[in-house]
N, C-alpha and C. Protein backbone atom coordinates (compact mmCIF):
# COMPACT_ATOMS: atom_id res chain seq x y z
N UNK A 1 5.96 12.22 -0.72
CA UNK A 1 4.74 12.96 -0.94
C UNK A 1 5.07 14.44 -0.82
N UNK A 2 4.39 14.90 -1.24
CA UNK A 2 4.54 16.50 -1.21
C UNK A 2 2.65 17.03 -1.07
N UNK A 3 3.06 18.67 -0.75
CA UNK A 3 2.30 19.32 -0.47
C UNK A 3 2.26 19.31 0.92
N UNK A 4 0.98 20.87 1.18
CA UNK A 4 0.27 20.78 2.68
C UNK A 4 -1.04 21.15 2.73
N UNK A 5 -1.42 21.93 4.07
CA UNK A 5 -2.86 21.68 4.45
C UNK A 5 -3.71 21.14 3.96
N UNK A 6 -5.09 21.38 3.61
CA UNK A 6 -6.26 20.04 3.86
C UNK A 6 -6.14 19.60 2.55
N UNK A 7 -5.81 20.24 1.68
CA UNK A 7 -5.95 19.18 -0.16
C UNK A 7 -4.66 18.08 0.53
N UNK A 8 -4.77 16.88 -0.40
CA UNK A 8 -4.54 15.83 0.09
C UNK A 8 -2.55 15.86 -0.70
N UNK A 9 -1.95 15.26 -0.15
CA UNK A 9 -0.55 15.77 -0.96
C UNK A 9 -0.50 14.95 -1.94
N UNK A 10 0.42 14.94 -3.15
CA UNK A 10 0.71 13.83 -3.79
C UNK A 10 1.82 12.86 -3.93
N UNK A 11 1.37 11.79 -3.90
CA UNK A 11 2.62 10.54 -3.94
C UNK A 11 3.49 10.84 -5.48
N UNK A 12 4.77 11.47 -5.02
CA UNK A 12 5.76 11.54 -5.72
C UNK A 12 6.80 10.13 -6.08
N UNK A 13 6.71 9.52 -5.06
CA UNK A 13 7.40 8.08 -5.42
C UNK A 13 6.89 6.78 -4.60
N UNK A 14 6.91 5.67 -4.91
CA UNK A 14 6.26 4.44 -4.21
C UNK A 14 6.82 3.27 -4.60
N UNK A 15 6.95 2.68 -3.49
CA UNK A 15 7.26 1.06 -3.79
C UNK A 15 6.98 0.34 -2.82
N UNK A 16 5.61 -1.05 -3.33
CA UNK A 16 5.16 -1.76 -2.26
C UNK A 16 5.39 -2.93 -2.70
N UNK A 17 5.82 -3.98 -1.61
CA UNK A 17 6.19 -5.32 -1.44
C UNK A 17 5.01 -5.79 -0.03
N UNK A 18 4.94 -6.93 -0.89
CA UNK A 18 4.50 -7.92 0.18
C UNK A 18 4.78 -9.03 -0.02
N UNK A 19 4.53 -9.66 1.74
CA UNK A 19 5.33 -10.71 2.42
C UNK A 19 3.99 -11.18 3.61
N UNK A 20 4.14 -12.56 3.55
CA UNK A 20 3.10 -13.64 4.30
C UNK A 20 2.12 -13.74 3.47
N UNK A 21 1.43 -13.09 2.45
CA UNK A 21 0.25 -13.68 1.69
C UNK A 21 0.24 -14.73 0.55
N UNK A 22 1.77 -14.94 0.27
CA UNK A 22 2.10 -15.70 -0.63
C UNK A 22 3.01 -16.75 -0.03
N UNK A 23 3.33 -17.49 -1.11
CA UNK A 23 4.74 -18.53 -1.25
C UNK A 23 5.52 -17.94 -1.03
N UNK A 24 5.89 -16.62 -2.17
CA UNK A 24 7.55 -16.25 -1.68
C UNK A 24 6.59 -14.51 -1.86
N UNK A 25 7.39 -13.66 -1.00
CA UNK A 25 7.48 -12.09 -1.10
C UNK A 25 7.33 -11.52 -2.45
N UNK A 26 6.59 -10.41 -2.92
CA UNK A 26 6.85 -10.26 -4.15
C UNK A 26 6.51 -8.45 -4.32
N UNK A 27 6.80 -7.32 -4.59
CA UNK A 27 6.89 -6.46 -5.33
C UNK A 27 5.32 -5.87 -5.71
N UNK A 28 5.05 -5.33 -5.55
CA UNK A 28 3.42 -4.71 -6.12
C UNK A 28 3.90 -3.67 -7.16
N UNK A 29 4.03 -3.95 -8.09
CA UNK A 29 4.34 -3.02 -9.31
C UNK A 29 3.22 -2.00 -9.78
N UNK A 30 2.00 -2.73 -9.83
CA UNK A 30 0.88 -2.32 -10.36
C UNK A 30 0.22 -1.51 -9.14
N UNK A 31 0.57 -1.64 -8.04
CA UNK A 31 0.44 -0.78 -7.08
C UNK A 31 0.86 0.70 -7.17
N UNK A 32 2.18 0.32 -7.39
CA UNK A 32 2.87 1.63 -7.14
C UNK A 32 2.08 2.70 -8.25
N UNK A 33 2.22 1.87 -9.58
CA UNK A 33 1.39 2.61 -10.78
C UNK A 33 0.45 3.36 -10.14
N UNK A 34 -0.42 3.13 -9.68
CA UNK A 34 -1.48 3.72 -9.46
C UNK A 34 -1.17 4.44 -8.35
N UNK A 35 -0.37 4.48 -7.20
CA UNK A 35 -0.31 5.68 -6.19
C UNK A 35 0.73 6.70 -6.86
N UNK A 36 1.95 6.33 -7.66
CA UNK A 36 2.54 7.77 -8.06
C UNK A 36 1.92 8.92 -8.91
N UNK A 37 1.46 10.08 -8.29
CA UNK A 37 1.30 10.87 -9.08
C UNK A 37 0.06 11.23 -8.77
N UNK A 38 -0.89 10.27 -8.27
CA UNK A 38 -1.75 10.54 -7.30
C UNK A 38 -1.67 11.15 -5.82
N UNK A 39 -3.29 11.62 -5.70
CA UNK A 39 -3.45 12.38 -3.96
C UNK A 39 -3.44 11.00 -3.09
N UNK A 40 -3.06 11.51 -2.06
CA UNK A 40 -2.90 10.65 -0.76
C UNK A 40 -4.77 10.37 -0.19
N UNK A 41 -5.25 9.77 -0.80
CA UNK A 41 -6.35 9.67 -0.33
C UNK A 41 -6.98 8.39 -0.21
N UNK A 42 -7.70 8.10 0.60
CA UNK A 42 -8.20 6.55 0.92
C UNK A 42 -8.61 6.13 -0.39
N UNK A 43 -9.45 6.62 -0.93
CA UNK A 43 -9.65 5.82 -2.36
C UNK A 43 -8.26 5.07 -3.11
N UNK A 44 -7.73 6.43 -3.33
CA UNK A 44 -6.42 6.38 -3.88
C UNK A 44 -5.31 4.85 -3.35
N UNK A 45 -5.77 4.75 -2.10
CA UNK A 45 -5.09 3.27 -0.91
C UNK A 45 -5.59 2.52 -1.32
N UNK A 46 -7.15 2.53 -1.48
CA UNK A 46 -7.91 1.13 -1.97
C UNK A 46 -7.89 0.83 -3.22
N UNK A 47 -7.49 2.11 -4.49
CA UNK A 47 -7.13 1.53 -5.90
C UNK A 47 -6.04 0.87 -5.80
N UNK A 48 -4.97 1.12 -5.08
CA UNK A 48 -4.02 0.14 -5.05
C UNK A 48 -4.26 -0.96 -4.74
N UNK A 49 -4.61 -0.79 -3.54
CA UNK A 49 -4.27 -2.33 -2.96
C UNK A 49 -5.64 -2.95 -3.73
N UNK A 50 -6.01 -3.15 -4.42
CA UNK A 50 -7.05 -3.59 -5.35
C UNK A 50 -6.16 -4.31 -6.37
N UNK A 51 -5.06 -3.22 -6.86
CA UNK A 51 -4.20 -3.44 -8.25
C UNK A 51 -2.72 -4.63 -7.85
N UNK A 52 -2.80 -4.24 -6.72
CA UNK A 52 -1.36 -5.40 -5.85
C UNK A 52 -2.02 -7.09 -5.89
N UNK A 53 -3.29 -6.98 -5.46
CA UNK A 53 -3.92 -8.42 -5.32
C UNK A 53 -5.14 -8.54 -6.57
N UNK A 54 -4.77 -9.38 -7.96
CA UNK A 54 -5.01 -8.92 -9.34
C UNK A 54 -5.38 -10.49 -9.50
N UNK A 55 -6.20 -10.87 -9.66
CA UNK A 55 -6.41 -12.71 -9.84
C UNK A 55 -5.53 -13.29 -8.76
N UNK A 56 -6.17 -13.15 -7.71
CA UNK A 56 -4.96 -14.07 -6.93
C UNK A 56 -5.82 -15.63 -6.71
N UNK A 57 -4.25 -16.52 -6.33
CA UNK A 57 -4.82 -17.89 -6.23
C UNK A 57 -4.71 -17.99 -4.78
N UNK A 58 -5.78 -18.76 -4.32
CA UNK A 58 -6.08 -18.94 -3.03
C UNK A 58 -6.44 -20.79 -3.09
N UNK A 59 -6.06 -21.20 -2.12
CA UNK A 59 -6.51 -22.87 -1.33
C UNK A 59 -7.56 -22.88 -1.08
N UNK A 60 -8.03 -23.90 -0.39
CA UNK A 60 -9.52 -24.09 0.46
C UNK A 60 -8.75 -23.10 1.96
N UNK A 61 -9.74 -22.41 2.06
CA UNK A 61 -9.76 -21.73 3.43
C UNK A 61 -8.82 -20.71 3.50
N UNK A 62 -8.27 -20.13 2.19
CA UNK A 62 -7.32 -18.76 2.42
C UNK A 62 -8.36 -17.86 1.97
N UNK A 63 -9.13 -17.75 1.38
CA UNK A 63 -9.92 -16.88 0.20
C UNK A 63 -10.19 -15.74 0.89
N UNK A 64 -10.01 -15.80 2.20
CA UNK A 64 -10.16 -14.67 2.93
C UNK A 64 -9.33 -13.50 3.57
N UNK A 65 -8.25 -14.31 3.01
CA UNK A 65 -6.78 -13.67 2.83
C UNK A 65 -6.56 -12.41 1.94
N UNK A 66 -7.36 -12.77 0.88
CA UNK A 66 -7.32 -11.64 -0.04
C UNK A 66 -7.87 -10.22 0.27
N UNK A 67 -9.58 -10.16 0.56
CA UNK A 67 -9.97 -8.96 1.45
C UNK A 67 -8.90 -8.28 2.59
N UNK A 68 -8.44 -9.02 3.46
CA UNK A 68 -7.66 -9.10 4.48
C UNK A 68 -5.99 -8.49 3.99
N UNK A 69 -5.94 -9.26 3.03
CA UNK A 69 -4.63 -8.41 2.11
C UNK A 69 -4.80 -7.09 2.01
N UNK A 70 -5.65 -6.80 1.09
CA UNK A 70 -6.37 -5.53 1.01
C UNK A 70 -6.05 -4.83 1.62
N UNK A 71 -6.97 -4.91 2.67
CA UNK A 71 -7.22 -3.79 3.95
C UNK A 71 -6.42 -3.54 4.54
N UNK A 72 -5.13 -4.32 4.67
CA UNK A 72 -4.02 -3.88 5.44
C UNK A 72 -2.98 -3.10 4.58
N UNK A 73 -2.90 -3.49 3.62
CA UNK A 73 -1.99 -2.43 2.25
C UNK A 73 -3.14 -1.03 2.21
N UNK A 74 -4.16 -1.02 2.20
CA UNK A 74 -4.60 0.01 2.49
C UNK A 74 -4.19 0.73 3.98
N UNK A 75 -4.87 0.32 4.53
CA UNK A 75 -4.37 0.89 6.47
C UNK A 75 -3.19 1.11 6.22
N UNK A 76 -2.01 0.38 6.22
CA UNK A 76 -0.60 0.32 5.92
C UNK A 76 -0.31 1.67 5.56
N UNK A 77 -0.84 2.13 4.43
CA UNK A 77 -0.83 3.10 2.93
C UNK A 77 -1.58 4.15 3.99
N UNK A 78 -2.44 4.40 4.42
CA UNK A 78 -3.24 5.74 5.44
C UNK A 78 -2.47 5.83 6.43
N UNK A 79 -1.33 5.02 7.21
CA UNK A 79 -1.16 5.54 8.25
C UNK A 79 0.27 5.88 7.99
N UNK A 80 0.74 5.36 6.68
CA UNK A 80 2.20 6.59 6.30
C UNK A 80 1.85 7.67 6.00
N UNK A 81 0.83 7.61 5.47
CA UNK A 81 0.51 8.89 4.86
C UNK A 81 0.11 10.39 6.33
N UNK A 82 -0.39 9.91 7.20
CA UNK A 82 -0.36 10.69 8.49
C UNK A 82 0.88 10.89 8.99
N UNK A 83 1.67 10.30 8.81
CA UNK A 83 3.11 9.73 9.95
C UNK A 83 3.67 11.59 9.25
N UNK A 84 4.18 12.47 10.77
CA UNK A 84 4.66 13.60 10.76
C UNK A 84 6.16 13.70 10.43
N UNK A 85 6.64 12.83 10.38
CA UNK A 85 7.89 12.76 9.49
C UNK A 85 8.18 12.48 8.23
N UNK A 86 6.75 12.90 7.43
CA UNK A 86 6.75 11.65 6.01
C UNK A 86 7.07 13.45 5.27
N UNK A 87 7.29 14.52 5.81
CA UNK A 87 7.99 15.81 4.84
C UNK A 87 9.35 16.15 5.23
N UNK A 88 9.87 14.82 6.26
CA UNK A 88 11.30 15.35 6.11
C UNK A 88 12.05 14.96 4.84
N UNK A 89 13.24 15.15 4.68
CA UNK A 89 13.72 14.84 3.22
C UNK A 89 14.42 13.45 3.80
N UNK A 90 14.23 12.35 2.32
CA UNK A 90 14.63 11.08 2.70
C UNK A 90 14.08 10.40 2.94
N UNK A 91 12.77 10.78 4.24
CA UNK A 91 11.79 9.98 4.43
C UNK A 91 11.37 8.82 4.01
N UNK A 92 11.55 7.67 4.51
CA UNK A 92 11.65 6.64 3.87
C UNK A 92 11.18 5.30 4.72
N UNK A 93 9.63 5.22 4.37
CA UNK A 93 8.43 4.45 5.37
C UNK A 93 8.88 2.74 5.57
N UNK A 94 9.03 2.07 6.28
CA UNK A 94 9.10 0.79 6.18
C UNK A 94 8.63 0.22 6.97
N UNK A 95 7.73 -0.42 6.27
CA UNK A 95 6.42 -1.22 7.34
C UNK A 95 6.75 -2.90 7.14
N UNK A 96 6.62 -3.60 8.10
CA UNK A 96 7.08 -5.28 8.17
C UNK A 96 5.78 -5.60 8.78
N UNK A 97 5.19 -6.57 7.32
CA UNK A 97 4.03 -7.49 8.24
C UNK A 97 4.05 -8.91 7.88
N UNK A 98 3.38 -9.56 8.55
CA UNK A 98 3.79 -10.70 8.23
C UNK A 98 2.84 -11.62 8.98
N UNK A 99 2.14 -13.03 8.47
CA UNK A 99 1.29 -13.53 8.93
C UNK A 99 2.05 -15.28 9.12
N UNK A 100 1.16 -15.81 10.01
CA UNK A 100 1.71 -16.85 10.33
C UNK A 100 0.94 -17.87 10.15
């Protein structure tokens, strides 16, 4: 990300994966689309993680997995974006979640 004070910076590069909401781990491509090049802004978190979970298939009794997906690729996505080391050079966020 780049930039400073209160305008919001912009996501210069991105790549999100997720892991526990599925069968196997997989890549959010359509995620990333939508945060590079964009401001760091909650909307901006929730168009993604909107675009990461795209027709998903759910069982009896996961369906709630999906909201829940969501919100944490969002949160996830707001609290790198605070983290005071995210303008050193290199910077390079790695978040592990995982459900059981």
């Amino acid at each position: 990300m780049s930039g400073t004070g209160p305008a919001a910076a912009t996501i210069t590069s991105a790549r999100l994966a997720l892991g526990g909401v599925g069968t196997v781990p997989w890549r959010a491509r359509d995620a990333e689309g939508v945060l590079i090049g964009a401001p760091a802004t909650v909307e901006t978190f929730r168009a993604a993680a909107a675009a990461a979970i795209q027709n998903p298939f759910t069982v009896p009794g996961t369906a709630c997995k999906v909201e829940l997906a969501k919100r944490t690729i969002a949160r996830s996505l707001e609290t790198v974006s605070r983290s005071p080391r995210r303008n050193r050079p290199g910077f390079t966020p790695i978040l592990v979640r995982g459900s059981s």
